[in-house]
Protein backbone atom coordinates (compact mmCIF):
# COMPACT_ATOMS: atom_id res chain seq x y z
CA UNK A 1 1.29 -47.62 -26.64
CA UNK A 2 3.14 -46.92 -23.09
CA UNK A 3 6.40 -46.11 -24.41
CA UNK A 4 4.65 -43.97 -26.81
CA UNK A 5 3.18 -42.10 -24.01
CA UNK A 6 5.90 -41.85 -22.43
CA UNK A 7 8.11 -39.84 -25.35
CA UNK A 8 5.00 -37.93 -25.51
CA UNK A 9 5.51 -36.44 -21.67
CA UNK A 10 8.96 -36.73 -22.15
CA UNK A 11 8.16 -34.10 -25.17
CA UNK A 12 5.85 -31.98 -23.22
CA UNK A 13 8.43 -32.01 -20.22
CA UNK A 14 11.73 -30.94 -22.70
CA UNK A 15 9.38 -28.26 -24.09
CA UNK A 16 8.40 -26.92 -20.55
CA UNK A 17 12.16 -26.98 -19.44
CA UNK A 18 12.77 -25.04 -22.52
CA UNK A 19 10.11 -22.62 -21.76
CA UNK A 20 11.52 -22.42 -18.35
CA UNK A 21 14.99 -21.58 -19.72
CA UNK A 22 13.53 -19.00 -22.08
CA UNK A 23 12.21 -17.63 -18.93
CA UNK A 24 14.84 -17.39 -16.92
CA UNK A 25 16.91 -15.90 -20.01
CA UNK A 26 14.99 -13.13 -20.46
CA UNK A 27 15.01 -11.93 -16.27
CA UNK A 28 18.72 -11.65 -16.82
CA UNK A 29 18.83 -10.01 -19.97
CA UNK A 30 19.33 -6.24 -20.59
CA UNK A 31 15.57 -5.72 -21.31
CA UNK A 32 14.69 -6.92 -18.34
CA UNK A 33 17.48 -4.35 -16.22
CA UNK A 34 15.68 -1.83 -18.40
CA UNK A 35 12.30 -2.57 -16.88
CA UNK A 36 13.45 -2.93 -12.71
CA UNK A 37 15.44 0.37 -13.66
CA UNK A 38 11.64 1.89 -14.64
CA UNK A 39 10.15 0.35 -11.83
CA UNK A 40 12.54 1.86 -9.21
CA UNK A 41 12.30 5.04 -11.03
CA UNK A 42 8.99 5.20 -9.90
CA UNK A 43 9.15 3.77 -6.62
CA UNK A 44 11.87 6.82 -6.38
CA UNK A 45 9.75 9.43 -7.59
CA UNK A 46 6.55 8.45 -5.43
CA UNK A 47 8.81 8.17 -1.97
CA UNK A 48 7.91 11.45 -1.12
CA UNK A 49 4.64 11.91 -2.63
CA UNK A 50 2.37 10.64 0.87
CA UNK A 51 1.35 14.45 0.35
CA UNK A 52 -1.59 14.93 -2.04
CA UNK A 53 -4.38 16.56 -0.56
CA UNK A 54 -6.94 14.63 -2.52
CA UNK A 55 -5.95 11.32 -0.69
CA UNK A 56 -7.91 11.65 2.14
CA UNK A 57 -11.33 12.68 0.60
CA UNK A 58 -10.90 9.31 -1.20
CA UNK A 59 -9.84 7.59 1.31
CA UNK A 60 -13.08 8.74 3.59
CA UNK A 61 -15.26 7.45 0.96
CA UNK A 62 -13.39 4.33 0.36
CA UNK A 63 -14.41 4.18 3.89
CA UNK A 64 -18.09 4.89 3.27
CA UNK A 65 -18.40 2.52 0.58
CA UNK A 66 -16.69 -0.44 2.19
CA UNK A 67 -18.55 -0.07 4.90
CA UNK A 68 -21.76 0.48 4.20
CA UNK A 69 -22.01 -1.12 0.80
CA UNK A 70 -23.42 1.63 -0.96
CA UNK A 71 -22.06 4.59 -2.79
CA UNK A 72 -23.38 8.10 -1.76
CA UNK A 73 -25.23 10.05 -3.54
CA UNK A 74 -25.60 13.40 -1.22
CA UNK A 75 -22.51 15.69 -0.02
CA UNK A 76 -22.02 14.18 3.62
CA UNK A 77 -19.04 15.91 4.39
CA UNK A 78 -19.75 20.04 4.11
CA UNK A 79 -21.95 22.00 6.29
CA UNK A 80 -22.27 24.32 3.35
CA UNK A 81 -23.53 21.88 0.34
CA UNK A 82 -24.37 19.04 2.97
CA UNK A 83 -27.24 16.60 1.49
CA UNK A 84 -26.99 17.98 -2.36
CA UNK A 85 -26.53 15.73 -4.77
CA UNK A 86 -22.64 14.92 -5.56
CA UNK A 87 -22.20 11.84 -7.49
CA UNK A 88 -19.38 9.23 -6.30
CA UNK A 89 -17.78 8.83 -9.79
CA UNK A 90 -14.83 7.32 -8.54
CA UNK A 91 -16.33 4.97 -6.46
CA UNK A 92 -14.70 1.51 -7.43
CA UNK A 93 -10.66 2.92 -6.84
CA UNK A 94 -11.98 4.89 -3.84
CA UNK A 95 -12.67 1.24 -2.55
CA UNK A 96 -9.38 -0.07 -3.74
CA UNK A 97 -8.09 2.75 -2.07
CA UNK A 98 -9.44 1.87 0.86
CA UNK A 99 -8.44 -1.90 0.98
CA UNK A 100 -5.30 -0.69 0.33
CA UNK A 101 -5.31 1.12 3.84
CA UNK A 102 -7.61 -1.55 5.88
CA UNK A 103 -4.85 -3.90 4.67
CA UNK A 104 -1.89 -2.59 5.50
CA UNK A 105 -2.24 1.10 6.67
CA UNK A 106 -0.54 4.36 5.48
CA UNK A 107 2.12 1.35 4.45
CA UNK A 108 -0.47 -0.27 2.50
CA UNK A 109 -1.62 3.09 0.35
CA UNK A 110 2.06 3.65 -0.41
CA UNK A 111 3.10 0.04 -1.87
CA UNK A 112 -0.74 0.60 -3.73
CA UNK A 113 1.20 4.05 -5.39
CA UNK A 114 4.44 2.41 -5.73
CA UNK A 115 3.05 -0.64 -7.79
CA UNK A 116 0.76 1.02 -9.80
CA UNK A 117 3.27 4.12 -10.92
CA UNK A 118 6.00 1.25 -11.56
CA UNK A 119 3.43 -0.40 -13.33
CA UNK A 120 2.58 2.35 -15.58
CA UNK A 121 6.27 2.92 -16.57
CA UNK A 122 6.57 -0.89 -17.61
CA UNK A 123 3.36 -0.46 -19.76
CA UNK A 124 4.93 2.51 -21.36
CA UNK A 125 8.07 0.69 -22.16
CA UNK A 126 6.41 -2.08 -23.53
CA UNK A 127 3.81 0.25 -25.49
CA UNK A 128 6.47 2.41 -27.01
CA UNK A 129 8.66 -1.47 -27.89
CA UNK A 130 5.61 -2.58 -29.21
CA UNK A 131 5.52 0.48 -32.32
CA UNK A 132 9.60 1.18 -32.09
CA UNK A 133 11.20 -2.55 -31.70
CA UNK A 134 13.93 -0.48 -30.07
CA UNK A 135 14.85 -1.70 -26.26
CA UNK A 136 17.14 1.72 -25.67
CA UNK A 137 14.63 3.72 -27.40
CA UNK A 138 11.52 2.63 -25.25
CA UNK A 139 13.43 3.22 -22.32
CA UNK A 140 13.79 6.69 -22.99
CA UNK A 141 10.43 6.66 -24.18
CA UNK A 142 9.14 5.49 -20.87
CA UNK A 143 11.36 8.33 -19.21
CA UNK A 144 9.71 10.88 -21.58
CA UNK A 145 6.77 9.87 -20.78
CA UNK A 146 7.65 9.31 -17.08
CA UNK A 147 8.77 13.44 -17.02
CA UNK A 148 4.86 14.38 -17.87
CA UNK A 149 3.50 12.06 -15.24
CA UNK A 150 5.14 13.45 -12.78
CA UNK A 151 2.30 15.86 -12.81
CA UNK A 152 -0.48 13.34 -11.75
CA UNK A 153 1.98 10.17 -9.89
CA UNK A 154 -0.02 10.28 -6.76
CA UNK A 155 -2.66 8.38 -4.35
CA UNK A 156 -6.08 8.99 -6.67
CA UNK A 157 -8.40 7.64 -8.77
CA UNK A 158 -6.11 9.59 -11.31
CA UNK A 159 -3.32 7.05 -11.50
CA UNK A 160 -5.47 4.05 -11.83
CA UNK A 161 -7.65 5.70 -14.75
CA UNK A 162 -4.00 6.56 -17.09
CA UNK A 163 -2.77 3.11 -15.77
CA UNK A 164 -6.01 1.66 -17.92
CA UNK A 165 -5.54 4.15 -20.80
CA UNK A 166 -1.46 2.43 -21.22
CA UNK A 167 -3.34 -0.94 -21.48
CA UNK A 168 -6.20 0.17 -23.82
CA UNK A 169 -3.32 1.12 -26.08
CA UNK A 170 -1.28 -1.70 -25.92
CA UNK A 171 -4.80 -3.92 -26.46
CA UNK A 172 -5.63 -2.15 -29.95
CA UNK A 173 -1.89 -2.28 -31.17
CA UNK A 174 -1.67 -6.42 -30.52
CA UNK A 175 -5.41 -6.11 -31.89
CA UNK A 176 -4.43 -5.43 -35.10
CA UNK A 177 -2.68 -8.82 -35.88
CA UNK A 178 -4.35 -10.61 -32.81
CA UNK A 179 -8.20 -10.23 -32.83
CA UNK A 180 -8.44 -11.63 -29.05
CA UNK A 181 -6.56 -9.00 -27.54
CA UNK A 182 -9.84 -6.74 -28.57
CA UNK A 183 -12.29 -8.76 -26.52
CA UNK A 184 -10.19 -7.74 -22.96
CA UNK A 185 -11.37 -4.09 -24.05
CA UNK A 186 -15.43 -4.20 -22.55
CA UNK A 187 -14.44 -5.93 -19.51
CA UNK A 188 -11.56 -3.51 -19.09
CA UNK A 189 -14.34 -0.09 -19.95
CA UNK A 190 -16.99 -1.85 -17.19
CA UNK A 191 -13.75 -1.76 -14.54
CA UNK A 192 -12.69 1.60 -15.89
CA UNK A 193 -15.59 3.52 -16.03
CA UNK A 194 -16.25 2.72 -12.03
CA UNK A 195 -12.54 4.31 -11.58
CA UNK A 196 -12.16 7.20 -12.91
CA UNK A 197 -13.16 9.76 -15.92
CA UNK A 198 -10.67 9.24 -18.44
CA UNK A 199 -12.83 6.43 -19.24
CA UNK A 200 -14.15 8.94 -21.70
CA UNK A 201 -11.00 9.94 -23.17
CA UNK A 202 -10.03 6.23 -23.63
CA UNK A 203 -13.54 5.92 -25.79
CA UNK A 204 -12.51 8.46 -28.21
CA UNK A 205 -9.22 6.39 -28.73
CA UNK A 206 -10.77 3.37 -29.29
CA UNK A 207 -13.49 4.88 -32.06
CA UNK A 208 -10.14 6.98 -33.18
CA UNK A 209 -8.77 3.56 -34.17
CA UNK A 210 -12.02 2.22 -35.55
CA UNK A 211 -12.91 4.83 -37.84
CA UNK A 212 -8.92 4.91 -39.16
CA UNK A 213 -9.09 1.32 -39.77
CA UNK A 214 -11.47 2.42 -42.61
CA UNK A 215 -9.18 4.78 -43.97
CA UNK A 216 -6.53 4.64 -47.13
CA UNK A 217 -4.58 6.91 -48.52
CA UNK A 218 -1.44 9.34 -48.79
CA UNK A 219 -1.53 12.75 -47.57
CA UNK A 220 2.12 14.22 -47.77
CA UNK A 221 3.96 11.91 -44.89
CA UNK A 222 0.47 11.00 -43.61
CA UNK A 223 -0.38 7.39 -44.82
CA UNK A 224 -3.44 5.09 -43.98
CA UNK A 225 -3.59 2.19 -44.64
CA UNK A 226 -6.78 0.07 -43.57
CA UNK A 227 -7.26 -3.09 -41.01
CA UNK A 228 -8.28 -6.23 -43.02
CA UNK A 229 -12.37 -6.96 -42.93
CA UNK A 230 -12.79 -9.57 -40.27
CA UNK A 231 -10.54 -7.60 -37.70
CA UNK A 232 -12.38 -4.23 -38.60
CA UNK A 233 -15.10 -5.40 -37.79
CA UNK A 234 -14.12 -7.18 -34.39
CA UNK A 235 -13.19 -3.91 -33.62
CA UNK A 236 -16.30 -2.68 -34.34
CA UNK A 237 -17.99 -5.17 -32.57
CA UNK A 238 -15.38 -4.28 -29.43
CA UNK A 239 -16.08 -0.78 -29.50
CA UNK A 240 -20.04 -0.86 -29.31
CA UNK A 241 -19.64 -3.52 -26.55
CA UNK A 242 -17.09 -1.13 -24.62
CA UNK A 243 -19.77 1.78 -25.05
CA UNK A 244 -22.82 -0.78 -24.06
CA UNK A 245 -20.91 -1.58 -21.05
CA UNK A 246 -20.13 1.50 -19.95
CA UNK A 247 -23.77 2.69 -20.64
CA UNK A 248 -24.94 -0.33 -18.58
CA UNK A 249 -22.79 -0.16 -16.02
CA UNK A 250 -24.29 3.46 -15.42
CA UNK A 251 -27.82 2.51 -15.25
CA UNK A 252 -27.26 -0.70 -12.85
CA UNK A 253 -24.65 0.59 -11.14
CA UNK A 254 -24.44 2.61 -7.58
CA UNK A 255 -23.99 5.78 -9.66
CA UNK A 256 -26.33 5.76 -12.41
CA UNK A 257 -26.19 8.16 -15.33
CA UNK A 258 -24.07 11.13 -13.67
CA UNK A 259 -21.30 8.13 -14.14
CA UNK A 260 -21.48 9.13 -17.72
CA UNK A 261 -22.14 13.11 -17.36
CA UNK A 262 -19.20 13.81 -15.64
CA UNK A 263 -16.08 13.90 -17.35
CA UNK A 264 -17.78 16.00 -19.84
CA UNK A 265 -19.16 18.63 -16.41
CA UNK A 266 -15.76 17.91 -15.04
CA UNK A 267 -13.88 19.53 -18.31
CA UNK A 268 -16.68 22.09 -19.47
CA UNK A 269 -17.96 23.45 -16.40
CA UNK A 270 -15.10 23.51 -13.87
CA UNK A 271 -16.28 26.08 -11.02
CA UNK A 272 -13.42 25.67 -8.77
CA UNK A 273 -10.21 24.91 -11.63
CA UNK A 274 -9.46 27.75 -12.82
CA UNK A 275 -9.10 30.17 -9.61
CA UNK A 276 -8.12 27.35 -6.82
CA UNK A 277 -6.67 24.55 -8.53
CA UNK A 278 -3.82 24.58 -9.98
CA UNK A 279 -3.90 21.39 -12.18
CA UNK A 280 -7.25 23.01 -14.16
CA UNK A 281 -5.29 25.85 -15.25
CA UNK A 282 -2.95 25.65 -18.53
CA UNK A 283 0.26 24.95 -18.24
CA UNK A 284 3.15 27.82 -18.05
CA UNK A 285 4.44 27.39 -21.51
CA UNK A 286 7.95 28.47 -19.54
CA UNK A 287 7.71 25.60 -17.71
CA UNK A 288 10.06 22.76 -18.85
CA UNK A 289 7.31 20.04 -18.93
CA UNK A 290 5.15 22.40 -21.46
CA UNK A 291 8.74 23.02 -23.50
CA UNK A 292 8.88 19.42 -23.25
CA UNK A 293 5.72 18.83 -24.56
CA UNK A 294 5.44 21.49 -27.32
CA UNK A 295 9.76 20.18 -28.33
CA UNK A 296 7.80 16.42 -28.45
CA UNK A 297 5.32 17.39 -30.94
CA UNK A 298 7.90 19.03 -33.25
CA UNK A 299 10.14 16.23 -33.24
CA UNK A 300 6.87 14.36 -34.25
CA UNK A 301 6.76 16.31 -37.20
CA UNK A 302 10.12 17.84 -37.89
CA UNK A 303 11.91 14.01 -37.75
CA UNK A 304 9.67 12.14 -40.73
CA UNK A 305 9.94 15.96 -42.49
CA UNK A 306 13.36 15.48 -42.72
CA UNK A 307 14.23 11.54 -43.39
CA UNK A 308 11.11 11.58 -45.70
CA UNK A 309 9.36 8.65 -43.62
CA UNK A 310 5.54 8.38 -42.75
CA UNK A 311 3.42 9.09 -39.62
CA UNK A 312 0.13 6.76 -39.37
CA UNK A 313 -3.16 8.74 -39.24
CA UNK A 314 -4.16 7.34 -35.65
CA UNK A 315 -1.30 8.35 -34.44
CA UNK A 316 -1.56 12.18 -35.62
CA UNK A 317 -4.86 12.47 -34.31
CA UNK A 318 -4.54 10.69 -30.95
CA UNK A 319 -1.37 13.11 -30.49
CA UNK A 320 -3.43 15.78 -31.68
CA UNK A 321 -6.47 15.40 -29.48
CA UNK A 322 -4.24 14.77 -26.31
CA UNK A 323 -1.89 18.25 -27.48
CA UNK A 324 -4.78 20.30 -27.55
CA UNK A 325 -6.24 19.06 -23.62
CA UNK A 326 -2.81 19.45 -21.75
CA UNK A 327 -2.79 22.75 -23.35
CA UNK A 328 -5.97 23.64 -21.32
CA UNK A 329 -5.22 21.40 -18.16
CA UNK A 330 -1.85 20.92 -16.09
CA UNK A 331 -3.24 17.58 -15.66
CA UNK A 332 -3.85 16.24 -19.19
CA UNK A 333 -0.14 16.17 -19.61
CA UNK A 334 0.35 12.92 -18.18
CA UNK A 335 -2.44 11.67 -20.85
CA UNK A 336 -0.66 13.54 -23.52
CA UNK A 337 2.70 11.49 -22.14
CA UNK A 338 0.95 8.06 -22.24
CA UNK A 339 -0.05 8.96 -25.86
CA UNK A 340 2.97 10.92 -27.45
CA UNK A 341 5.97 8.75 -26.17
CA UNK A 342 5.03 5.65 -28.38
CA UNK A 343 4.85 7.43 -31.55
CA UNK A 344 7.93 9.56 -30.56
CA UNK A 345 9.70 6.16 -30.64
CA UNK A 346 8.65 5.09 -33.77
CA UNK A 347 9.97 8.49 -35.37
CA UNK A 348 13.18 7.78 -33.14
CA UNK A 349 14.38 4.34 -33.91
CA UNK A 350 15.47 4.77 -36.87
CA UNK A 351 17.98 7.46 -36.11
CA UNK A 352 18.86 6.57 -33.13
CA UNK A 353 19.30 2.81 -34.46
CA UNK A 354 19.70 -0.58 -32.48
CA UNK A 355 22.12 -0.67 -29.89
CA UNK A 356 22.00 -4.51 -28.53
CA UNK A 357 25.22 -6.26 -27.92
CA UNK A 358 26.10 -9.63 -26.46
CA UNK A 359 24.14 -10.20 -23.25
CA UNK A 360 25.94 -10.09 -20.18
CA UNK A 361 24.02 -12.63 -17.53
CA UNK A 362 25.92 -11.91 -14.58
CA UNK A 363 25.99 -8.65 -14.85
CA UNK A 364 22.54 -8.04 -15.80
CA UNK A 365 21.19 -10.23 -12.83
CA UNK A 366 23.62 -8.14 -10.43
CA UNK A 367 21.55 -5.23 -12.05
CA UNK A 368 18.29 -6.60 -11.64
CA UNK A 369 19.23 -7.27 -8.24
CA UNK A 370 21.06 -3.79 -7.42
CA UNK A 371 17.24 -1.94 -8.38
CA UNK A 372 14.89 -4.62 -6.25
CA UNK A 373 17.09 -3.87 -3.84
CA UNK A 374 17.56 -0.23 -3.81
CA UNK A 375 13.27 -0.09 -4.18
CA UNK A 376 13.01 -1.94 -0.85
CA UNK A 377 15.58 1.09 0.26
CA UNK A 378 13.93 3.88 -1.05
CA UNK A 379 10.78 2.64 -0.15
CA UNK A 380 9.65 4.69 2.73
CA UNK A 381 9.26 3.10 6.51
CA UNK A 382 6.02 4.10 8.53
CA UNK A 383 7.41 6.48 10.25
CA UNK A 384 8.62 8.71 7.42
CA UNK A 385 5.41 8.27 5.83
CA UNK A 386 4.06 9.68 9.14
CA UNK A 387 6.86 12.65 8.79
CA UNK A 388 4.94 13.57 4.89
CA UNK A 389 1.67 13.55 6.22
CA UNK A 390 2.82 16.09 9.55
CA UNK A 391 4.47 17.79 6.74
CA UNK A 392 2.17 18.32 4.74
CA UNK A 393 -1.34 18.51 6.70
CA UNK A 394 -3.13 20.32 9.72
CA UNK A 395 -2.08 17.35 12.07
CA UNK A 396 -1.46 20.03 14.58
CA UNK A 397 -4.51 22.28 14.07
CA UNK A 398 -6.15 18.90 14.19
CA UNK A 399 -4.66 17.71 17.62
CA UNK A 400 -5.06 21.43 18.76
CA UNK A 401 -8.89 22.07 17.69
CA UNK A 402 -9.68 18.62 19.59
CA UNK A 403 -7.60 19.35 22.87
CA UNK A 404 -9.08 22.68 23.23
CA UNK A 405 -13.09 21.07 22.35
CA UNK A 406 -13.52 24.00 19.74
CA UNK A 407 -16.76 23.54 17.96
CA UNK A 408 -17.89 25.09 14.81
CA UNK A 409 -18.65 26.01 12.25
CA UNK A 410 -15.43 25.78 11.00
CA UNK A 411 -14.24 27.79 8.21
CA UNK A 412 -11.18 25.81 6.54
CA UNK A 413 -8.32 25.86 3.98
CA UNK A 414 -9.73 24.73 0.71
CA UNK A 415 -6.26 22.53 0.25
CA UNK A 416 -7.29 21.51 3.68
CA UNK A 417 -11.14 20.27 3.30
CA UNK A 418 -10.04 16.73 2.53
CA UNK A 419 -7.51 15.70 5.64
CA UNK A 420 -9.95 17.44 7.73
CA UNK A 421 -12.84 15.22 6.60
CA UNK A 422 -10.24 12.45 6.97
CA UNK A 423 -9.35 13.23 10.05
CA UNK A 424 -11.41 15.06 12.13
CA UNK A 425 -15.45 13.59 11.13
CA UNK A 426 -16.99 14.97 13.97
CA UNK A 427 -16.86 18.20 12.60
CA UNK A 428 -18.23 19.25 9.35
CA UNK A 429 -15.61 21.22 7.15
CA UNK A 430 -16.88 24.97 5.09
CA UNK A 431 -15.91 23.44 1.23
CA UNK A 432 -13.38 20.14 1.05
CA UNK A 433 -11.06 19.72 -2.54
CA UNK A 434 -14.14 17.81 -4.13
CA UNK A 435 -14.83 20.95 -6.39
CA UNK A 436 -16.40 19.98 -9.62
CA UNK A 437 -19.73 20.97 -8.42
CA UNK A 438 -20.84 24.04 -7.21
CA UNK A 439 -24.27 23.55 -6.59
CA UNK A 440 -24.98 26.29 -3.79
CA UNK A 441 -22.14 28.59 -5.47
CA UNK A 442 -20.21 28.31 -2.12
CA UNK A 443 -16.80 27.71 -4.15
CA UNK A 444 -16.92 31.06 -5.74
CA UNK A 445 -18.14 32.28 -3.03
CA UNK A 446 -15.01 31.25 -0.84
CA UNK A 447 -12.72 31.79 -3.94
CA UNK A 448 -13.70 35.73 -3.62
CA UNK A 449 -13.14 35.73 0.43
CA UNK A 450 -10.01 34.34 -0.37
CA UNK A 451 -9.05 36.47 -3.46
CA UNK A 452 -10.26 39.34 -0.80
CA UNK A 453 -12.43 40.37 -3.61
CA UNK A 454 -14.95 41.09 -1.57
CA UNK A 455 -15.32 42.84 2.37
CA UNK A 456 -13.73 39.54 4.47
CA UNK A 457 -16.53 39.71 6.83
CA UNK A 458 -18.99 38.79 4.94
CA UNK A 459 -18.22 34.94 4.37
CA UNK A 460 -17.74 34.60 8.05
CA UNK A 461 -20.56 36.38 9.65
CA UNK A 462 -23.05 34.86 6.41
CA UNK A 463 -22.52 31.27 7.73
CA UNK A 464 -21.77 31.95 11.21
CA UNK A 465 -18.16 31.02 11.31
CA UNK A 466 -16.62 30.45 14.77
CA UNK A 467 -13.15 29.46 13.98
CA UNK A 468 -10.91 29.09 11.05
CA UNK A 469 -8.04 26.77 10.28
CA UNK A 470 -5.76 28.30 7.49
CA UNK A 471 -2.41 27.96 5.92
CA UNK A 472 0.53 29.32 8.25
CA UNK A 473 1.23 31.44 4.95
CA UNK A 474 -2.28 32.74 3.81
CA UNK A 475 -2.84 36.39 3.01
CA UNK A 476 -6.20 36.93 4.52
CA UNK A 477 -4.95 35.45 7.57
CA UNK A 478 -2.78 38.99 8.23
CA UNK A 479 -5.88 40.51 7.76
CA UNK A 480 -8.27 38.99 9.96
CA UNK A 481 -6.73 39.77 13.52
CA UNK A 482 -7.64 43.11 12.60
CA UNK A 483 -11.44 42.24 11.94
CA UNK A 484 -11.79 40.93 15.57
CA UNK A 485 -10.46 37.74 15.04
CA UNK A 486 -7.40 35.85 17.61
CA UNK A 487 -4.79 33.66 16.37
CA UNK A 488 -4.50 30.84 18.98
CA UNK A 489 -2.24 27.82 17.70
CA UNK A 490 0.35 28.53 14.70
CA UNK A 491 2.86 26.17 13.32
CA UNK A 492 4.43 25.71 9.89
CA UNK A 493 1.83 24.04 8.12
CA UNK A 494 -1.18 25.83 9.30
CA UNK A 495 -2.69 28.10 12.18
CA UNK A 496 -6.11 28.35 14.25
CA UNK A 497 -8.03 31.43 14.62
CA UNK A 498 -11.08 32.14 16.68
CA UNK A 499 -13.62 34.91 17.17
């Protein structure tokens, strides 16, 4: 009986050193240079990105949240729309957000932004492997996919939402041969609909699979072909879970049931998008990321056309419904990205082909090596991070307005409502970048003072405006010191004018 034992471990330990070795194959393989050449890709691309004005407004009620233990419900920030109702749909990443900072700082946000936009590249890779089998092809999949998210690869809510949406998809591809993989999907809804609103989006790609696991048929190089019972109907069983979770979260939750409202307000009644925000508008079709896109879509087509192969039906539709948002929002092209680059692979591999030689060791753990490296380089050191937030905010104005004890009400920047809230809390900002509510009409309001659409005295003398804090380059601001206003601090980023 003890020597029997005893082969037994002996077994279990030869199988774990074998396991081990498999391991420590694959780090050194050419897969695996693929993936830290992703990652430092986007460790690369967000070096520079401690600019987005929409950090700080997070960040503030990150701040809120953590420490008071409660989500708001009012507008706390605004002197304009202060103490009507704004609903703090974000609130779970805003709190990440703000860990991120309490734990390390400005230093802290940035390695939050590097790991989750290398993370989301990996995903991608492994997504677009996952339908290709391809290692080169997934790569460039990943890059294709990495050019549209370059749109949205900064410190918000944003990132952590499409992050989700990459594992949703990878989920309900393993979920077709591995039923498990589905039951990670309503825990992973109840996280994402406390994040951010692409929760919503995510939803119609999980019923998008459900109702195509019914289908069967041939329509030209369209084919269907449907799941077998018993995993149809744990995907059922997912989705309805993943909708009762979200629905419950909502009603228990800090929010309640504007948690579910909003992306649908957020993409029908947009106030603010279209004549402020640039990411609401539609993309310049001139622009190489909507060539990009639109050259995508007919390769999608064009490819299978011409070698006479098939395109699934989930796949047309999911590439359909994400085509038709980017071409309303800038922003939806990083979801169109997340969704087009996998099936883009699958139409590649085949002409492209396999590529994979004899593996190299040495040379792929010099590789390996060469990128963690160069991401610990390129990986920006508190005081550049500093530099991009001088850069790009009112620091000055900021440092200026509190020197000087200027008091409002302060009439401010819309790009700059957020850093001010951030920054300077004792005073109450005119409109911050939170615009997807309008309930006073204040945004359209301040859209036609800055448009000039209207006489330029009337904002200011309406609310009583004392001072302003603009952009160095803003039109209206040539206009005002001829309305009886004084310019009285000016640098490159922005400039302070008083009665």
């Amino acid at each position: 009986m003890l020597l029997e034992q005893e082969v037994e471990v002996i077994g279990q330990t030869g199988a774990e050193i074998r396991r081990s070795k498999g391991w420590w194959k694959w780090l050194v393989s050419f897969p695996a240079v693929l993936i830290a050449g992703l990652a430092l890709v986007g460790v690369a691309t967000v070096s520079k990105r401690f600019t987005d004005p929409d950090l700080w407004f997070h960040l503030k009620m990150g701040q809120i949240i953590w420490t008071t233990h409660s989500a708001p419900s009012t507008d706390l920030f605004s002197f304009t729309t202060q103490g009507h109702a704004r609903a703090a749909h974000e609130w779970l990443a805003q709190a990440f957000i703000y860990w991120a900072y309490r734990m390390g700082g400005y230093s802290g946000l940035m390695l939050w932004l590097a790991s989750l936009t290398a993370l989301l590249l990996v995903l991608l890779y492994f997504l677009c492997y996952r339908y290709s089998g391809n290692v080169l092809v997934s790569f460039l999949g990943a890059m294709c996919g990495w050019l549209f998210a370059t749109v949205g690869l900064s410190l918000r809510p944003l990132l952590l939402g499409h992050v989700f949406l990459a594992i949703e998809l990878l989920l309900l591809e393993h979920g077709v041969r591995n039923r498990r993989c589905l039951w990670v999907l309503p825990p992973l809804f109840a996280v994402w609909v406390n994040c951010h609103g692409s929760w919503f989006f995510g939803i119609g790609v999980l019923f998008t699979y459900w109702i195509c696991s019914f289908a069967r048929g041939k329509w030209g190089l369209i084919v269907a072909e449907p799941w077998n019972p018993e995993q149809r109907r744990w995907l059922g069983l997912a989705a309805i879970l993943s909708v009762c979770a979200c629905a419950g979260i909502a009603f228990v939750g800090p929010v309640g049931v504007q948690l579910l409202l909003h992306p649908l307000s957020s993409l029908l009644h947009q106030h603010t998008g279209p004549s402020l925000v640039e990411e609401w508008m539609p993309p310049d079709l001139r622009s190489i990321r909507a060539l990009a896109m639109i050259g995508a879509v007919v390769s999608i087509l064009v490819i299978p056309l011409v070698r006479r192969s098939e395109l699934r039906l989930q796949e047309i539709l999911l590439v359909a419904m994400a085509f038709g948002l980017a071409l309303q929002h800038v922003r939806m092209l990083l979801v169109f990205g997340i969704v087009m680059s996998p099936v883009l692979c699958r139409v590649l591999a085949p002409v492209i082909g396999e590529s994979r030689k004899r593996e190299h060791p040495v040379l792929n753990a010099s590789l390996v090596a060469a990128c963690l490296a160069a991401m610990i380089w390129l990986f920006p050191r508190p005081a550049g991070i500093q530099e991009q937030i001088t850069r790009g905010n009112p620091a000055g104005a900021v440092d200026f307005v509190r020197r000087t004890q200027l008091t409002g009400p302060m009439l401010n920047e819309y790009v700059f409502g957020d850093y001010l809230v951030w920054a300077m809390p004792e005073e109450k900002v005119f409109i911050d970048g939170d615009g997807d509510d309008d309930p006073t009409g204040v945004f359209q309001e301040f859209a036609r003072w800055a448009t000039m659409a209207e006489d330029p005295n009337l904002l200011p003398d309406k609310h009583g405006i004392r001072f302003c804090v603009l952009a160095a380059g803003n039109p209206i601001a040539r206009v005002m010191p001829h309305l009886g206003w004084r310019r009285v601090y000016a640098d490159e980023v922005a400039q302070v004018l008083v009665r």
